[in-house]
C-alpha atoms as a PDB file:
ATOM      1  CA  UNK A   1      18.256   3.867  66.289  1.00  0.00           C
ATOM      2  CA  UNK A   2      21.230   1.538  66.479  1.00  0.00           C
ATOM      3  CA  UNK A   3      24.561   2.086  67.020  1.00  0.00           C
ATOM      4  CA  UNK A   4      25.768  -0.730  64.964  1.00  0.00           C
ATOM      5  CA  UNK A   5      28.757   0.410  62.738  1.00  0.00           C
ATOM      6  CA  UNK A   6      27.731  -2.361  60.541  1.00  0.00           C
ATOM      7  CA  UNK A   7      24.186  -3.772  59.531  1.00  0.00           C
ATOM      8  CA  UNK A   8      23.128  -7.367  58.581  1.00  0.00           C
ATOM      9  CA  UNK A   9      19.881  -7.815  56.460  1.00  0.00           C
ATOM     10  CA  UNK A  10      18.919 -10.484  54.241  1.00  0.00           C
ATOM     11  CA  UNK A  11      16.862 -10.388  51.210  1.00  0.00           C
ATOM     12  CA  UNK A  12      15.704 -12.730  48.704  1.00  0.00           C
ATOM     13  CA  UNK A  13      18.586 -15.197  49.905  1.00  0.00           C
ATOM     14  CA  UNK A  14      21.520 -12.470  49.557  1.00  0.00           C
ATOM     15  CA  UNK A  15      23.037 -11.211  53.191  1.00  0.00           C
ATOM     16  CA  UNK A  16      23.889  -7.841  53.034  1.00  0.00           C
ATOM     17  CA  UNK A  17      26.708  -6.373  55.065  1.00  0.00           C
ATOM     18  CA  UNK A  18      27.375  -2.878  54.921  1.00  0.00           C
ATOM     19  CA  UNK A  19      30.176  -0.600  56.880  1.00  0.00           C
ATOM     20  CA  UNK A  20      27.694   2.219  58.403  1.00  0.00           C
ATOM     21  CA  UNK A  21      30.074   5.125  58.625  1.00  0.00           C
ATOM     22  CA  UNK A  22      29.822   7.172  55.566  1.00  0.00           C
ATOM     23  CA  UNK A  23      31.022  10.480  57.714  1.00  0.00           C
ATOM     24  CA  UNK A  24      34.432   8.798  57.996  1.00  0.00           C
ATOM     25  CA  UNK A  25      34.182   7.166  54.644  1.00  0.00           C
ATOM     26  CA  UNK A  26      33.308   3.759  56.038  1.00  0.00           C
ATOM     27  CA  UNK A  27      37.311   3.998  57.837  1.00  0.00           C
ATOM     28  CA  UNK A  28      37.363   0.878  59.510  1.00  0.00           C
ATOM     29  CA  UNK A  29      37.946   0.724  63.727  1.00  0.00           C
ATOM     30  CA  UNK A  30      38.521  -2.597  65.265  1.00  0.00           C
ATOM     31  CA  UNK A  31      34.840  -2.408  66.304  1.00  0.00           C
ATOM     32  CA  UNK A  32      33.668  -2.721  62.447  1.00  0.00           C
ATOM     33  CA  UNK A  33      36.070  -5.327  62.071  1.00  0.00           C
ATOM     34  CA  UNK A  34      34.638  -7.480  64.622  1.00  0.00           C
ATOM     35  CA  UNK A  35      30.587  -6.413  63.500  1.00  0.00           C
ATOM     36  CA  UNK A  36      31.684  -7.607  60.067  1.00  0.00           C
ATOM     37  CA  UNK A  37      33.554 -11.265  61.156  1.00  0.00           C
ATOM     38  CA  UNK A  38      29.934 -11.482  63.136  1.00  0.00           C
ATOM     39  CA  UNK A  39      27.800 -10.499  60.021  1.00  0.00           C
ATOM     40  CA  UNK A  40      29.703 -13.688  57.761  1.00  0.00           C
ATOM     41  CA  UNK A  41      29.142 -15.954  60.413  1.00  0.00           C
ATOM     42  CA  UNK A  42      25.392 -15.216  61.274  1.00  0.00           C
ATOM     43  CA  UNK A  43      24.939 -14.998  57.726  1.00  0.00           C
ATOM     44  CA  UNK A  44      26.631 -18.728  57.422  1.00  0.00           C
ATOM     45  CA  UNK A  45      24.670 -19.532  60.245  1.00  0.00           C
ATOM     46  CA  UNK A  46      20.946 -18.762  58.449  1.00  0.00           C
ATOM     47  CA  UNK A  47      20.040 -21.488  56.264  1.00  0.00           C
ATOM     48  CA  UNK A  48      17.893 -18.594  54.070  1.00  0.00           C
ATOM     49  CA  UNK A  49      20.981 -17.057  52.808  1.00  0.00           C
ATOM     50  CA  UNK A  50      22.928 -18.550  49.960  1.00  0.00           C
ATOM     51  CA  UNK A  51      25.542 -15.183  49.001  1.00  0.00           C
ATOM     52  CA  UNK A  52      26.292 -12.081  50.315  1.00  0.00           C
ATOM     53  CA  UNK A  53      27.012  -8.327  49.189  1.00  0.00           C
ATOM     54  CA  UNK A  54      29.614  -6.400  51.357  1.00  0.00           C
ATOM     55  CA  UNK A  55      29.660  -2.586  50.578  1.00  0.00           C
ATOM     56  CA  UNK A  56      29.962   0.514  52.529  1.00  0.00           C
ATOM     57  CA  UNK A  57      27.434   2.680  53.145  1.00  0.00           C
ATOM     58  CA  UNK A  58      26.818   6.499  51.182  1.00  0.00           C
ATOM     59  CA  UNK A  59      28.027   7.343  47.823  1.00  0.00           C
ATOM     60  CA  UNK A  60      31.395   8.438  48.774  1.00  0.00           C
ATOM     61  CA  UNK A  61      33.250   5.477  49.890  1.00  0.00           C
ATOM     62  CA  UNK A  62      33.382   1.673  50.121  1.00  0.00           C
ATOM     63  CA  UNK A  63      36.218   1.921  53.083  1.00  0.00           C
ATOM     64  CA  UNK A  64      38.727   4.222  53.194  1.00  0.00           C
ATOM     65  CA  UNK A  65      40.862   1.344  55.191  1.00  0.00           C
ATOM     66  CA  UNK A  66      41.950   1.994  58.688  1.00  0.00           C
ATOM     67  CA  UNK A  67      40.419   5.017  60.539  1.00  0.00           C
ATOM     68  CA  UNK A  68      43.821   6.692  62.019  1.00  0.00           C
ATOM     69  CA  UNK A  69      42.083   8.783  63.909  1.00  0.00           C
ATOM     70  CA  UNK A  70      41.043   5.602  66.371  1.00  0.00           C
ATOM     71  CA  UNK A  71      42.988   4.480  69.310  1.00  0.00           C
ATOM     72  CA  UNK A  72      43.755   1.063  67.325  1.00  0.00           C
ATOM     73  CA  UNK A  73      45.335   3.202  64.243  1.00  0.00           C
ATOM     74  CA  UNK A  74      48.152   2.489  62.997  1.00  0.00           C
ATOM     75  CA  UNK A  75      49.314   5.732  63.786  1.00  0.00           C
ATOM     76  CA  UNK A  76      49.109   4.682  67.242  1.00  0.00           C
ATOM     77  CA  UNK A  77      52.801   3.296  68.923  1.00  0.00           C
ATOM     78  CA  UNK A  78      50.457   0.772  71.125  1.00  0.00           C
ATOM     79  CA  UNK A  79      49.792  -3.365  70.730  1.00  0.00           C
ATOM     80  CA  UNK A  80      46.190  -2.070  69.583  1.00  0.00           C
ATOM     81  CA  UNK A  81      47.711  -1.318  66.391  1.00  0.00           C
ATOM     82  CA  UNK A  82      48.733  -4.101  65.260  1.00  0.00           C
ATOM     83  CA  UNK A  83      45.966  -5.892  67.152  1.00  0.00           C
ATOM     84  CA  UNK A  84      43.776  -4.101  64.442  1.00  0.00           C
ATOM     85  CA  UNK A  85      45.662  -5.490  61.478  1.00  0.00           C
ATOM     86  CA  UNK A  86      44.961  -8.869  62.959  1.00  0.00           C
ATOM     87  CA  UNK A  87      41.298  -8.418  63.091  1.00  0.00           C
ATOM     88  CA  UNK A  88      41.523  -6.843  59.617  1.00  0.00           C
ATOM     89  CA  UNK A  89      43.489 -10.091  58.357  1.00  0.00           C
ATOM     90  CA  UNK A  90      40.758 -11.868  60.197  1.00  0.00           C
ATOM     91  CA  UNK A  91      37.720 -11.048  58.076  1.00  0.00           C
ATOM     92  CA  UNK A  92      39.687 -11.318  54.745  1.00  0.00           C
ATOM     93  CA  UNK A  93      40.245 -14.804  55.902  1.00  0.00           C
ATOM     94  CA  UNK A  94      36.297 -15.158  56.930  1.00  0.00           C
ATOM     95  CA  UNK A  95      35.969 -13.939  53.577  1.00  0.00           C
ATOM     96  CA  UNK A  96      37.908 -16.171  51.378  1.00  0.00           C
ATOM     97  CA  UNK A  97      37.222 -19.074  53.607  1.00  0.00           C
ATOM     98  CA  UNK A  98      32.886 -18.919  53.603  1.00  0.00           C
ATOM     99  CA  UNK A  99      31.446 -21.026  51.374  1.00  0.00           C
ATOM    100  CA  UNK A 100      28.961 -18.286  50.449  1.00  0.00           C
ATOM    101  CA  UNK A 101      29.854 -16.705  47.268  1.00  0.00           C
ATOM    102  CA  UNK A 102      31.113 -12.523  48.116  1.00  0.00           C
ATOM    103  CA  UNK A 103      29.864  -9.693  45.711  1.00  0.00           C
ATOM    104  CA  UNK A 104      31.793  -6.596  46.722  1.00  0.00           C
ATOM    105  CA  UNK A 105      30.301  -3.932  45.285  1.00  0.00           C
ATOM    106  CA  UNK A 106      32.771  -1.070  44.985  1.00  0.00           C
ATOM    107  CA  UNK A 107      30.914   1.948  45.197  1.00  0.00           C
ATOM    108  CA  UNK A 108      33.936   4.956  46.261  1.00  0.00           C
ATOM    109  CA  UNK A 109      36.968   4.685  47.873  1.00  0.00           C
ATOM    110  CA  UNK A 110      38.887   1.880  48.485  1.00  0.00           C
ATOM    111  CA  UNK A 111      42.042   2.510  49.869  1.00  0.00           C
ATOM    112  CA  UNK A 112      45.095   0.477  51.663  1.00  0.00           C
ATOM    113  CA  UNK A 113      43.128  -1.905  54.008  1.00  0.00           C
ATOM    114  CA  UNK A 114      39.984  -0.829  52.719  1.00  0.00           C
ATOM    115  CA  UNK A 115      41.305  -2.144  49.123  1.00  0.00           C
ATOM    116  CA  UNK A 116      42.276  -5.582  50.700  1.00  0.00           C
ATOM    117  CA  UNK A 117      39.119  -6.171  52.153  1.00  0.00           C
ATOM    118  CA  UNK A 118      37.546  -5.361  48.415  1.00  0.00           C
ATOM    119  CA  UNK A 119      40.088  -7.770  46.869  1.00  0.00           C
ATOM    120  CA  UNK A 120      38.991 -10.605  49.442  1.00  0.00           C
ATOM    121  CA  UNK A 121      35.503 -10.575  47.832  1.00  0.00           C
ATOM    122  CA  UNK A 122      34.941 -13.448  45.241  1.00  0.00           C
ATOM    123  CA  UNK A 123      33.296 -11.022  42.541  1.00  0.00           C
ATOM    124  CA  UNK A 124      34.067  -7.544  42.566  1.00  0.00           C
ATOM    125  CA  UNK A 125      31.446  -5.156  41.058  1.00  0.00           C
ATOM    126  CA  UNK A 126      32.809  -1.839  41.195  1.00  0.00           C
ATOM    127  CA  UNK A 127      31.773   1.944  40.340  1.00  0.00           C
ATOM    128  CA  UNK A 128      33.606   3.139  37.335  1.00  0.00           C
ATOM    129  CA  UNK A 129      34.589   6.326  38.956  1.00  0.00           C
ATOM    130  CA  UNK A 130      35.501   4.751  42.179  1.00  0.00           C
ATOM    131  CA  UNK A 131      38.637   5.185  43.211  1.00  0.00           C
ATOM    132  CA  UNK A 132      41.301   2.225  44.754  1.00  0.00           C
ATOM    133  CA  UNK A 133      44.851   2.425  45.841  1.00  0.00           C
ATOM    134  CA  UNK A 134      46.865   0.450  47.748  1.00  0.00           C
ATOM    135  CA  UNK A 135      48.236   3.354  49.670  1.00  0.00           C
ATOM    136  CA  UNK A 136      50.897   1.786  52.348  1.00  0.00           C
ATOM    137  CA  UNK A 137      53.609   3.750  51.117  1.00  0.00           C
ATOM    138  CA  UNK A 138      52.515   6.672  51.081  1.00  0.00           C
ATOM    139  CA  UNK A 139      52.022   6.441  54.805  1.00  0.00           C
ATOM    140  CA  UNK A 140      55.706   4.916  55.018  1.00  0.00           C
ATOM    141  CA  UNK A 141      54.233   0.781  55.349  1.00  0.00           C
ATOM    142  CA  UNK A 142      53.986  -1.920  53.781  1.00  0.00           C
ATOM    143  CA  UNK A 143      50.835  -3.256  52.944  1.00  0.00           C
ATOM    144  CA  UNK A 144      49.236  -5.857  56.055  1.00  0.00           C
ATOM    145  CA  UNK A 145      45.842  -6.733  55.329  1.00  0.00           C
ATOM    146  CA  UNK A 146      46.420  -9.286  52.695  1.00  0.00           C
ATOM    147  CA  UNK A 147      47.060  -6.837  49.323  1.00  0.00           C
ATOM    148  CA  UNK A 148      50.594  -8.132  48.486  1.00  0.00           C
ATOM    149  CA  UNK A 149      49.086 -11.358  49.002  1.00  0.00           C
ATOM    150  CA  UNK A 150      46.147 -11.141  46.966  1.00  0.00           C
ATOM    151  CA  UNK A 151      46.790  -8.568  44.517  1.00  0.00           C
ATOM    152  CA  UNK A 152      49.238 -10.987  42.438  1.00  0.00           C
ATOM    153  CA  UNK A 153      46.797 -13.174  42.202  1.00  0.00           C
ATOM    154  CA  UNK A 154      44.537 -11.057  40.340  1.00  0.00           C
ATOM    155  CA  UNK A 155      46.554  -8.565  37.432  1.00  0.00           C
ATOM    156  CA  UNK A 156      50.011 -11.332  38.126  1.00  0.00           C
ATOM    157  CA  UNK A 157      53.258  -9.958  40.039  1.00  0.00           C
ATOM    158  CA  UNK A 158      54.660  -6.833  37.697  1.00  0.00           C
ATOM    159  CA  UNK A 159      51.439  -5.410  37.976  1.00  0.00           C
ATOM    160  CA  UNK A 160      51.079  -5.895  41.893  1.00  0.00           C
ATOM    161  CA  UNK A 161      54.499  -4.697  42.320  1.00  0.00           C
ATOM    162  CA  UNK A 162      53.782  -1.661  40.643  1.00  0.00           C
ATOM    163  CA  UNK A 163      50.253  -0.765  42.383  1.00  0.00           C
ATOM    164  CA  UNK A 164      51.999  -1.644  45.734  1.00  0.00           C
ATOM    165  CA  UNK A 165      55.271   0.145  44.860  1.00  0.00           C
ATOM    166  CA  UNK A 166      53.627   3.495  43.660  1.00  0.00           C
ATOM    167  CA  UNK A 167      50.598   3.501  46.142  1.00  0.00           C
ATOM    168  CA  UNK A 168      48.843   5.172  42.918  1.00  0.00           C
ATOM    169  CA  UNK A 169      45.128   5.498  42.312  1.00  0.00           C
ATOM    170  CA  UNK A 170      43.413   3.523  40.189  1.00  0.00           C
ATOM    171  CA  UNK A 171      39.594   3.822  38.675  1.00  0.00           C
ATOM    172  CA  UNK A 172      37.587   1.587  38.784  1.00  0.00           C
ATOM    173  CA  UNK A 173      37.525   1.695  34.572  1.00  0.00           C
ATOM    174  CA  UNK A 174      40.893   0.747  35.474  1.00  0.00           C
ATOM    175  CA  UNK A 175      40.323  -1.838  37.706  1.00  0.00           C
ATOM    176  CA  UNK A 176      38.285  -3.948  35.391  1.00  0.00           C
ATOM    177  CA  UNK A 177      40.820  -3.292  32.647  1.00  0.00           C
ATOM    178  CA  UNK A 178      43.434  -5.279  35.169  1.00  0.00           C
ATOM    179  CA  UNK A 179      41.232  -7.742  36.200  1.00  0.00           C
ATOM    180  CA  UNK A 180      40.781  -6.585  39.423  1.00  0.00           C
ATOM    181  CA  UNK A 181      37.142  -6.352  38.717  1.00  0.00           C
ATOM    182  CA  UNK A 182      34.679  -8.217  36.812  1.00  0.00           C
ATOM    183  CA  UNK A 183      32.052  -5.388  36.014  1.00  0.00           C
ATOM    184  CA  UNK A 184      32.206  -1.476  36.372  1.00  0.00           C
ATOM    185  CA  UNK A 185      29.175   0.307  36.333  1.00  0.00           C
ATOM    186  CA  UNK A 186      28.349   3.420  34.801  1.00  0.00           C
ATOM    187  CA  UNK A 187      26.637   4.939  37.612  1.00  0.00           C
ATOM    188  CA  UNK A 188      26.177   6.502  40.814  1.00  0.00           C
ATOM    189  CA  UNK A 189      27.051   4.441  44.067  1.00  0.00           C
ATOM    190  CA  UNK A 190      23.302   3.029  44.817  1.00  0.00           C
ATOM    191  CA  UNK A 191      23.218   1.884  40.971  1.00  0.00           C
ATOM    192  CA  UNK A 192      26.700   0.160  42.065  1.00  0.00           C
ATOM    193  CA  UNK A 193      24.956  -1.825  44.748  1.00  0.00           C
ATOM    194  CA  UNK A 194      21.641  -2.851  42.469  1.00  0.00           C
ATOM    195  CA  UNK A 195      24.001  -4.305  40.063  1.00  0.00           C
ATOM    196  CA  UNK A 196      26.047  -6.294  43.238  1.00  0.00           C
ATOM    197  CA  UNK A 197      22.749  -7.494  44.377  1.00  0.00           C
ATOM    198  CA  UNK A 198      21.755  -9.021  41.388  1.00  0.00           C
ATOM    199  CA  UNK A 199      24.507 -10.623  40.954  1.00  0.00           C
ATOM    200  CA  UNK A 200      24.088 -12.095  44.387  1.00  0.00           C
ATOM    201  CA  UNK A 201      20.929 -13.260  43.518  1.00  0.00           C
ATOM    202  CA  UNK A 202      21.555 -15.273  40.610  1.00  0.00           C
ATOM    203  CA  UNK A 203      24.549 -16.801  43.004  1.00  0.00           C
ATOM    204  CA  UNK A 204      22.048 -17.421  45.591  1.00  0.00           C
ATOM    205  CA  UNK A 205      19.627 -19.274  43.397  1.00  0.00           C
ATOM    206  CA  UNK A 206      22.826 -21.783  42.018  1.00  0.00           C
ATOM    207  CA  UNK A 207      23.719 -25.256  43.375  1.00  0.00           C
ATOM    208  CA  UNK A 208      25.046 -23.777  46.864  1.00  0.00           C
ATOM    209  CA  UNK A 209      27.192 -27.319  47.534  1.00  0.00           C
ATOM    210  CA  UNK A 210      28.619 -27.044  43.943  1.00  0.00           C
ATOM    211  CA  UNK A 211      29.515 -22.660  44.434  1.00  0.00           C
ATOM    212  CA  UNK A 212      30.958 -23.308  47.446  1.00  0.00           C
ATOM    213  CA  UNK A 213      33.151 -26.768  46.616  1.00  0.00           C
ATOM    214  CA  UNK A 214      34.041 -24.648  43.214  1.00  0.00           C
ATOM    215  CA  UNK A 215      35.457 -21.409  45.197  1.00  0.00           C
ATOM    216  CA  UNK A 216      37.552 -23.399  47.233  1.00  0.00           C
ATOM    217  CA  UNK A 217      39.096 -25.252  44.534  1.00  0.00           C
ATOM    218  CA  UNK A 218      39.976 -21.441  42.684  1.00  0.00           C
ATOM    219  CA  UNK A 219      41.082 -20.061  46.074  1.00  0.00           C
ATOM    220  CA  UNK A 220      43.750 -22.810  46.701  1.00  0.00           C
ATOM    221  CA  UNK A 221      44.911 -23.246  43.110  1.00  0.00           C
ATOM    222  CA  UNK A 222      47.839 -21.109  43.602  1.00  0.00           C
ATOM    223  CA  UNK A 223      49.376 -22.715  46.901  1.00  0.00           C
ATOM    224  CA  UNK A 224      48.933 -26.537  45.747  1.00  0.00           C
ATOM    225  CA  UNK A 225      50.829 -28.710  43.467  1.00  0.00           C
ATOM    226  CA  UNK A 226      48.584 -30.562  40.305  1.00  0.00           C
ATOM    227  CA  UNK A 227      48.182 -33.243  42.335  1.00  0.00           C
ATOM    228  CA  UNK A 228      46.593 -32.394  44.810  1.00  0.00           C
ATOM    229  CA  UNK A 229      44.642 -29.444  43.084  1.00  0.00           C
ATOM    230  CA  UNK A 230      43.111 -32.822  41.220  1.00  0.00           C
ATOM    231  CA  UNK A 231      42.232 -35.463  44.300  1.00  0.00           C
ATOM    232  CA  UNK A 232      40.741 -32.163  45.807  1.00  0.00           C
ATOM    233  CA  UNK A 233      38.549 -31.673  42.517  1.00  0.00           C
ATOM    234  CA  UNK A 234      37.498 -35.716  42.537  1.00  0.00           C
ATOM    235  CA  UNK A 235      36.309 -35.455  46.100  1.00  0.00           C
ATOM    236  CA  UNK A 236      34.312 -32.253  45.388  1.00  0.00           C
ATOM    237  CA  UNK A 237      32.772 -33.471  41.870  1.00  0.00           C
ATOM    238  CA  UNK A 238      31.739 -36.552  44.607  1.00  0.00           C
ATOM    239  CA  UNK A 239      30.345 -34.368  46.787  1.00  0.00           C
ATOM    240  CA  UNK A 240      28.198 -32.519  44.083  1.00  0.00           C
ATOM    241  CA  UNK A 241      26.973 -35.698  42.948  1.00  0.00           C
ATOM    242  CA  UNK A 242      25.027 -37.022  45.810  1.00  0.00           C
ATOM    243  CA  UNK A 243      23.057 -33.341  46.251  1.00  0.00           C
ATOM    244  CA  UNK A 244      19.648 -32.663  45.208  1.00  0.00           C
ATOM    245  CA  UNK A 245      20.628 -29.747  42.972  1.00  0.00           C
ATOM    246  CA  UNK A 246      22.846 -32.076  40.894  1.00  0.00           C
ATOM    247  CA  UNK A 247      19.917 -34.760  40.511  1.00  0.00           C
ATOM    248  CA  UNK A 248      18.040 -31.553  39.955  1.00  0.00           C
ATOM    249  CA  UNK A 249      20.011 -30.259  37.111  1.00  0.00           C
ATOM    250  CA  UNK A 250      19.821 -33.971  35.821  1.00  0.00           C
ATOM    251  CA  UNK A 251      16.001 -34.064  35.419  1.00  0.00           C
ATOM    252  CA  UNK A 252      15.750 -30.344  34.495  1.00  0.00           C
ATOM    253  CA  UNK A 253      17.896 -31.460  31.828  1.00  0.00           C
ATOM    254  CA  UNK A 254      16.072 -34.309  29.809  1.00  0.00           C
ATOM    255  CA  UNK A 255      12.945 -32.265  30.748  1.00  0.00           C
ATOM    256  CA  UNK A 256      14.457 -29.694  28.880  1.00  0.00           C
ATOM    257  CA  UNK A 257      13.605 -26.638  31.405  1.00  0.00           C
ATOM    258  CA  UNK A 258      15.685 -24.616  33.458  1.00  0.00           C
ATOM    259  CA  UNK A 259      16.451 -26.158  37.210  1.00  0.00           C
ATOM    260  CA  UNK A 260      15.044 -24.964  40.337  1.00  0.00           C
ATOM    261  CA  UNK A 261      18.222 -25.370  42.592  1.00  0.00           C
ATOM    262  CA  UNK A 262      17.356 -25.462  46.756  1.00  0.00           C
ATOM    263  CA  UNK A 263      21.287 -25.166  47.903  1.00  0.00           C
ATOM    264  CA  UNK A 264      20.761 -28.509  49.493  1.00  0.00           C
END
């Protein structure tokens, strides 16, 4: 068997990454963080995949964020703790900056850094029973893995400030209600995932060039002036012009049928 604490696949033009330690409740070690920074880029790296899923395996947990039982806790009083809130920082990043579209599907627990790697996902498809907290206080911190960063973004400051502050759990029924997800399913963890996949496929089967230019347009709309949120949206629209799938979409149009988008 392997050891892998995370696996790869691909199917049907969605990568799937999934944290493989269900005994722990997928609590991350800086060895999954580096198994899932590979996983994006071999997944950027395959021309047949065009989105990705990123859950955690079992029907317990999605990541219960750092694993303090591991030599690079932060529990630790050694560099390798903060050395693993770097690496955590560094697949949120690999997360928000991929041009592949991210379902996270949400399927238990997500807690402190596990919730920050959940909010780095582009669309968020979480259990409705599932449970998320950004729990940094309660372990006397402040949250390092991008929460307080992305978590305004999402239900606006008050809101944040209040999750953050409180280090309360949330549903996910709640989580949809504040925007932090986009669907909640009514179901068991593996039902969770089916729904995330599909999702991914539809993604996968868009105008790839188009996805991608479009999610880094909503990712920086918050950090530039109008401006500059506009030349940026001229010299995407550009780019989307000269692709196939836009001349695609053109002649799927006044044929009147649906388009057959390649990514390219």
């Amino acid at each position: 068997m392997s050891d892998d604490v995370v696996t790869a696949t691909v199917t049907e033009g969605v990568g799937r990454m999934t944290i493989e330690r269900p005994e722990s409740m997928n609590a991350f070690t800086p060895r999954v963080l580096e198994e899932l920074h590979d996983a994006i880029r071999s997944f950027e790296e395959n021309d047949d995949v065009r989105a990705i899923v990123f859950t955690g395996a079992g029907d317990r947990a999605f990541c219960a964020g750092v694993d303090l039982g591991d030599e690079g806790g932060l529990n630790q009083s050694t560099p390798d703790a903060l050395d693993t809130v770097h690496r955590a920082q560094r697949v949120l990043k690999a997360l928000r900056r991929t041009p592949l579209p991210v379902v996270g599907a949400i399927n238990g627990y997500a807690m402190g850094a596990g919730m920050d790697l959940a909010l780095g996902t582009d669309i968020k498809v979480v259990k409705a029973d599932a449970v998320l907290s950004q729990s940094y206080v309660n372990v006397g911190l402040s949250p390092g893995d991008g929460g307080a960063y992305m978590l305004p973004r999402l239900v606006g400051e008050e809101i944040a400030k209040d999750l953050i502050f409180s280090g309360r759990q949330i549903s996910g029924t709640e989580a949809g209600e504040l925007g932090i997800a986009s669907t909640v399913v009514d179901g068991d963890a593996d039902r969770t995932r089916e729904v995330a996949h599909e999702c991914a496929h539809e993604l996968a089967n868009g105008p790839s060039v188009a996805l991608g230019n479009a999610k880094q347009l909503v990712n920086e709309a918050h950090d530039v002036n109008l401006e500059t949120g506009l030349e940026h949206a001229i010299e995407a629209l550009g780019e989307c012009r000269e692709t196939d799938d836009h001349a695609e979409a053109v002649a799927a149009f006044e044929e009147k049928r649906d388009p057959e988008f390649t990514g390219e």
